[in-house]
Protein backbone atom coordinates (compact mmCIF):
# COMPACT_ATOMS: atom_id res chain seq x y z
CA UNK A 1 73.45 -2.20 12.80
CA UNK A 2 70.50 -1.39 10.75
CA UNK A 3 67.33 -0.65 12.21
CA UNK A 4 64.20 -3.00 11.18
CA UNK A 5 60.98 -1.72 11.92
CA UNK A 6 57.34 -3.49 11.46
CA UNK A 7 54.20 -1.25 11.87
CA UNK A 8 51.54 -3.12 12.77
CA UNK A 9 48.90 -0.77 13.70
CA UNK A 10 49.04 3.32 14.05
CA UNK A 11 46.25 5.56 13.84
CA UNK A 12 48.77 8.30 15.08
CA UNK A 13 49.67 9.33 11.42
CA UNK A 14 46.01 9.28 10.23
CA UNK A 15 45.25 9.39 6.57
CA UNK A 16 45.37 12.89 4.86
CA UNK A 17 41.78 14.31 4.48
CA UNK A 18 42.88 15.27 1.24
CA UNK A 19 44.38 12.05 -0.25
CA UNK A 20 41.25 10.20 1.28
CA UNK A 21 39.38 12.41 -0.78
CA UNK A 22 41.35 12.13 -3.83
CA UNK A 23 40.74 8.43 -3.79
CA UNK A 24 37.42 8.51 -3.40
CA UNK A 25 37.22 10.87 -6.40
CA UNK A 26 39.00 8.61 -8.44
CA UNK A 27 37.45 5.30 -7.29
CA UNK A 28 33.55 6.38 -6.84
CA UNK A 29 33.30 9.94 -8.96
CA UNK A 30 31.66 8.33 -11.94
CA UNK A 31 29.12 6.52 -8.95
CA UNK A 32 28.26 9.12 -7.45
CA UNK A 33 28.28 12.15 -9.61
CA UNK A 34 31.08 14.03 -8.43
CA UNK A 35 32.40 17.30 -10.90
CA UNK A 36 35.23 17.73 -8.84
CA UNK A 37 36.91 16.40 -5.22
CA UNK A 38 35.49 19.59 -4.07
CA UNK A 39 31.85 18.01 -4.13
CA UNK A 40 32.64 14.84 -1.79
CA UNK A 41 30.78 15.53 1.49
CA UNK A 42 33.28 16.07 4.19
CA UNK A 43 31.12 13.46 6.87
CA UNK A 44 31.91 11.00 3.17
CA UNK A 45 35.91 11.98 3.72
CA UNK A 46 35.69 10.87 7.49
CA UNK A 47 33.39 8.35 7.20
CA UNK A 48 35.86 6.83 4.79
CA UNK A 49 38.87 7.63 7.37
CA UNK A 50 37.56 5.62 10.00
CA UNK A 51 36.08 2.68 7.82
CA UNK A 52 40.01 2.29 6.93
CA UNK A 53 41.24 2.63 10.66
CA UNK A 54 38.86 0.00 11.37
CA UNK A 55 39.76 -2.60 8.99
CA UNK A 56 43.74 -1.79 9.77
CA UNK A 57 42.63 -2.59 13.31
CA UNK A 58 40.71 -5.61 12.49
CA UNK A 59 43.99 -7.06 10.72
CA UNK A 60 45.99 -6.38 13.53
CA UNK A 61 43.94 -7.75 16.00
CA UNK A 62 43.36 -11.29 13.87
CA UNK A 63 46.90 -11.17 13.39
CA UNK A 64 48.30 -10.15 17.24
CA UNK A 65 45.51 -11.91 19.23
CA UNK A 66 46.30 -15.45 19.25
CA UNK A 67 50.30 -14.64 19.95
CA UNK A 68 49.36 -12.94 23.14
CA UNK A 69 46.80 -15.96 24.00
CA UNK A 70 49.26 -18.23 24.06
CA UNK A 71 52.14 -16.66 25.59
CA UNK A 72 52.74 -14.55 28.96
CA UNK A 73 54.01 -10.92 28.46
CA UNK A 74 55.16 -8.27 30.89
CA UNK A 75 54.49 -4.33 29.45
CA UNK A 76 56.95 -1.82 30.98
CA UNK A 77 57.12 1.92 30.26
CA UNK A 78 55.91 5.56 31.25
CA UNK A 79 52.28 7.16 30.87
CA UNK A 80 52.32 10.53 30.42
CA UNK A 81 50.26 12.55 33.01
CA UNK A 82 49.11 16.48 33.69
CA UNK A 83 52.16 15.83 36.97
CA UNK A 84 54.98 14.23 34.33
CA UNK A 85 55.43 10.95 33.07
CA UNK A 86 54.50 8.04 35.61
CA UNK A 87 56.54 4.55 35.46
CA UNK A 88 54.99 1.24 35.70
CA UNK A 89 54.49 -2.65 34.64
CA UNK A 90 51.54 -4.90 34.15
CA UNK A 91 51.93 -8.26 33.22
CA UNK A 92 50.01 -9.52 30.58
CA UNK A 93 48.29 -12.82 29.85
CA UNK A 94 45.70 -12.20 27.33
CA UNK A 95 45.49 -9.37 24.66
CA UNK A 96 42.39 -8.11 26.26
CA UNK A 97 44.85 -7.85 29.29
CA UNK A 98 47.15 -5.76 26.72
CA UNK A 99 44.36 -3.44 25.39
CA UNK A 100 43.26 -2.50 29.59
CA UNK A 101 46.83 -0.58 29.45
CA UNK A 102 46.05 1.05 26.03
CA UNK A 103 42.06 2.13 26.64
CA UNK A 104 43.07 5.50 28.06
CA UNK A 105 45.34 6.26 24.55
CA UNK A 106 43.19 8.34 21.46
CA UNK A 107 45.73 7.52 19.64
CA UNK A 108 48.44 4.44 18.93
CA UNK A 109 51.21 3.35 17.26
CA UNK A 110 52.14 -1.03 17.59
CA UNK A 111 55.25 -1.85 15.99
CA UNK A 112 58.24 -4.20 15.99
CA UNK A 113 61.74 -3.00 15.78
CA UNK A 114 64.58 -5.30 15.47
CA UNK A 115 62.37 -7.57 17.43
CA UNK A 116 61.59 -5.22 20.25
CA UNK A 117 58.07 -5.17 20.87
CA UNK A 118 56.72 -1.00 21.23
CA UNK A 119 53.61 0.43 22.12
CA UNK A 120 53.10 4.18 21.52
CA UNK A 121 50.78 6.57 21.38
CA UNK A 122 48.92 9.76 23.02
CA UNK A 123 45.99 11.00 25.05
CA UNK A 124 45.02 14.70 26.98
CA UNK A 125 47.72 14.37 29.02
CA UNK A 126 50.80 13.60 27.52
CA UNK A 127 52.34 10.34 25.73
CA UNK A 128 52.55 6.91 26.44
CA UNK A 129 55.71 4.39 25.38
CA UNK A 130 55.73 0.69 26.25
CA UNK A 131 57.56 -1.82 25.71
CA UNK A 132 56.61 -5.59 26.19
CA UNK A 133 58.51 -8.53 25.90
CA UNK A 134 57.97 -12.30 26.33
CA UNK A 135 58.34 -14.02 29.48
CA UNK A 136 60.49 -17.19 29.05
CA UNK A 137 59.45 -20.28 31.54
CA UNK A 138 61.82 -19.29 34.07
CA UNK A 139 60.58 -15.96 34.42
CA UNK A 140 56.97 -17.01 34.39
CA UNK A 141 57.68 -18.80 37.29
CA UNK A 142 59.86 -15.96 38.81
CA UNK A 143 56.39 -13.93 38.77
CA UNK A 144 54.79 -16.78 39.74
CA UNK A 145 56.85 -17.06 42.80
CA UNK A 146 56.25 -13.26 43.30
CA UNK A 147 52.56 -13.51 42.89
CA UNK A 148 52.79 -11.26 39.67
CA UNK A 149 53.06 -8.17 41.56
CA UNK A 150 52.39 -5.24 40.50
CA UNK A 151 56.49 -4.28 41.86
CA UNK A 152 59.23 -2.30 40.09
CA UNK A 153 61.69 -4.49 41.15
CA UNK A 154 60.13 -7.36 39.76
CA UNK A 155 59.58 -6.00 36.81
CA UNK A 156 62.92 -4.35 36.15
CA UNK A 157 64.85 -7.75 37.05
CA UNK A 158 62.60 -9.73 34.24
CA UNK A 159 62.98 -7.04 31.46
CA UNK A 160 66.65 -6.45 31.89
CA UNK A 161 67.43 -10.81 32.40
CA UNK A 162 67.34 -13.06 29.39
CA UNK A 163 66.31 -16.01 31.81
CA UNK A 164 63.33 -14.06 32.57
CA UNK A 165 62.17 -12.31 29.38
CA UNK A 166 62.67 -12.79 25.52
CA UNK A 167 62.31 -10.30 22.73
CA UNK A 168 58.58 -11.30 21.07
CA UNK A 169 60.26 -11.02 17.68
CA UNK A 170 56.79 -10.66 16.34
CA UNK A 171 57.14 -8.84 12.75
CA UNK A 172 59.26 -12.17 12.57
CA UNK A 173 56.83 -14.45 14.25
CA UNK A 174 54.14 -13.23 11.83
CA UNK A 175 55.34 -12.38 8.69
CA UNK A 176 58.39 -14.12 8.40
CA UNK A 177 60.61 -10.41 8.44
């Protein structure tokens, strides 16, 4: 089976400093006066980095946010810290809920593969992977029942059950791939 991925957001990979400032060259050198690359301010270079990992974040927020209004979610996974990797679940029910488990992260990759929903990225103690999927009706009310506990069990019997938890299939849900 081939494997379809979707990234939706990932400031892991940043932007070369050196293609950011070959593009600036080219777009603004007439502008501004530049010779060569070599006379674009560096604080210009980053200043044009982050401008672009703000608007990529913008996007995917527009696009993402009103999925994870609408639906219940439940994020499993391990977060790497300075003792090893640490296991646990939240569930989530907004996507301000969803960006509490990510504030800790300098660094993170969204993305969709063959429907899977993934969370990665990284932070001074190790690295974080996540996956969340959608919680179908019967396993909202499964948490329900279990007063969405904050439980291992609970959370591995509604990410391994179909009843209990769907694939988000977002890339699909949002751009039709």
């Amino acid at each position: 089976m081939k494997t379809k991925t979707t990234v939706f957001y990932n400031d892991t990979d940043c932007a070369s400093f050196e293609a950011t400032k070959n593009y600036l060259f080219e777009t603004f050198a007439e502008e501004e006066g530049w010779e060569s690359a070599d006379d674009i301010p560096d604080c210009v270079v980053y200043h044009e980095m982050d401008e672009d990992r703000r608007r990529e974040w913008d996007d995917f927020r527009a696009d993402v946010e009103p999925v994870f209004e609408k639906d219940s979610y439940l994020l499993t996974g391990t977060c790497g810290r300075w003792d090893g990797p640490a296991q646990g679940g939240k569930f989530i029910h907004s996507f301000d809920d969803l960006l509490d488990c990510i504030r800790h992260l300098d660094y993170v990759k969204f993305y969709d593969e063959n429907g899977h929903f993934y969370i990665f990225g990284y932070h001074h103690d190790g690295s974080d992977h996540y996956e969340v999927k959608r919680l179908t009706k019967k396993g909202y009310e499964f948490a329900d029942r279990n007063y969405f506990a904050h439980d291992r069990y609970l959370h591995t019997t509604i990410m391994r059950n179909n009843f209990y938890s769907a694939l988000p299939r977002l890339a699909q849900r949002l751009y039709g791939v």
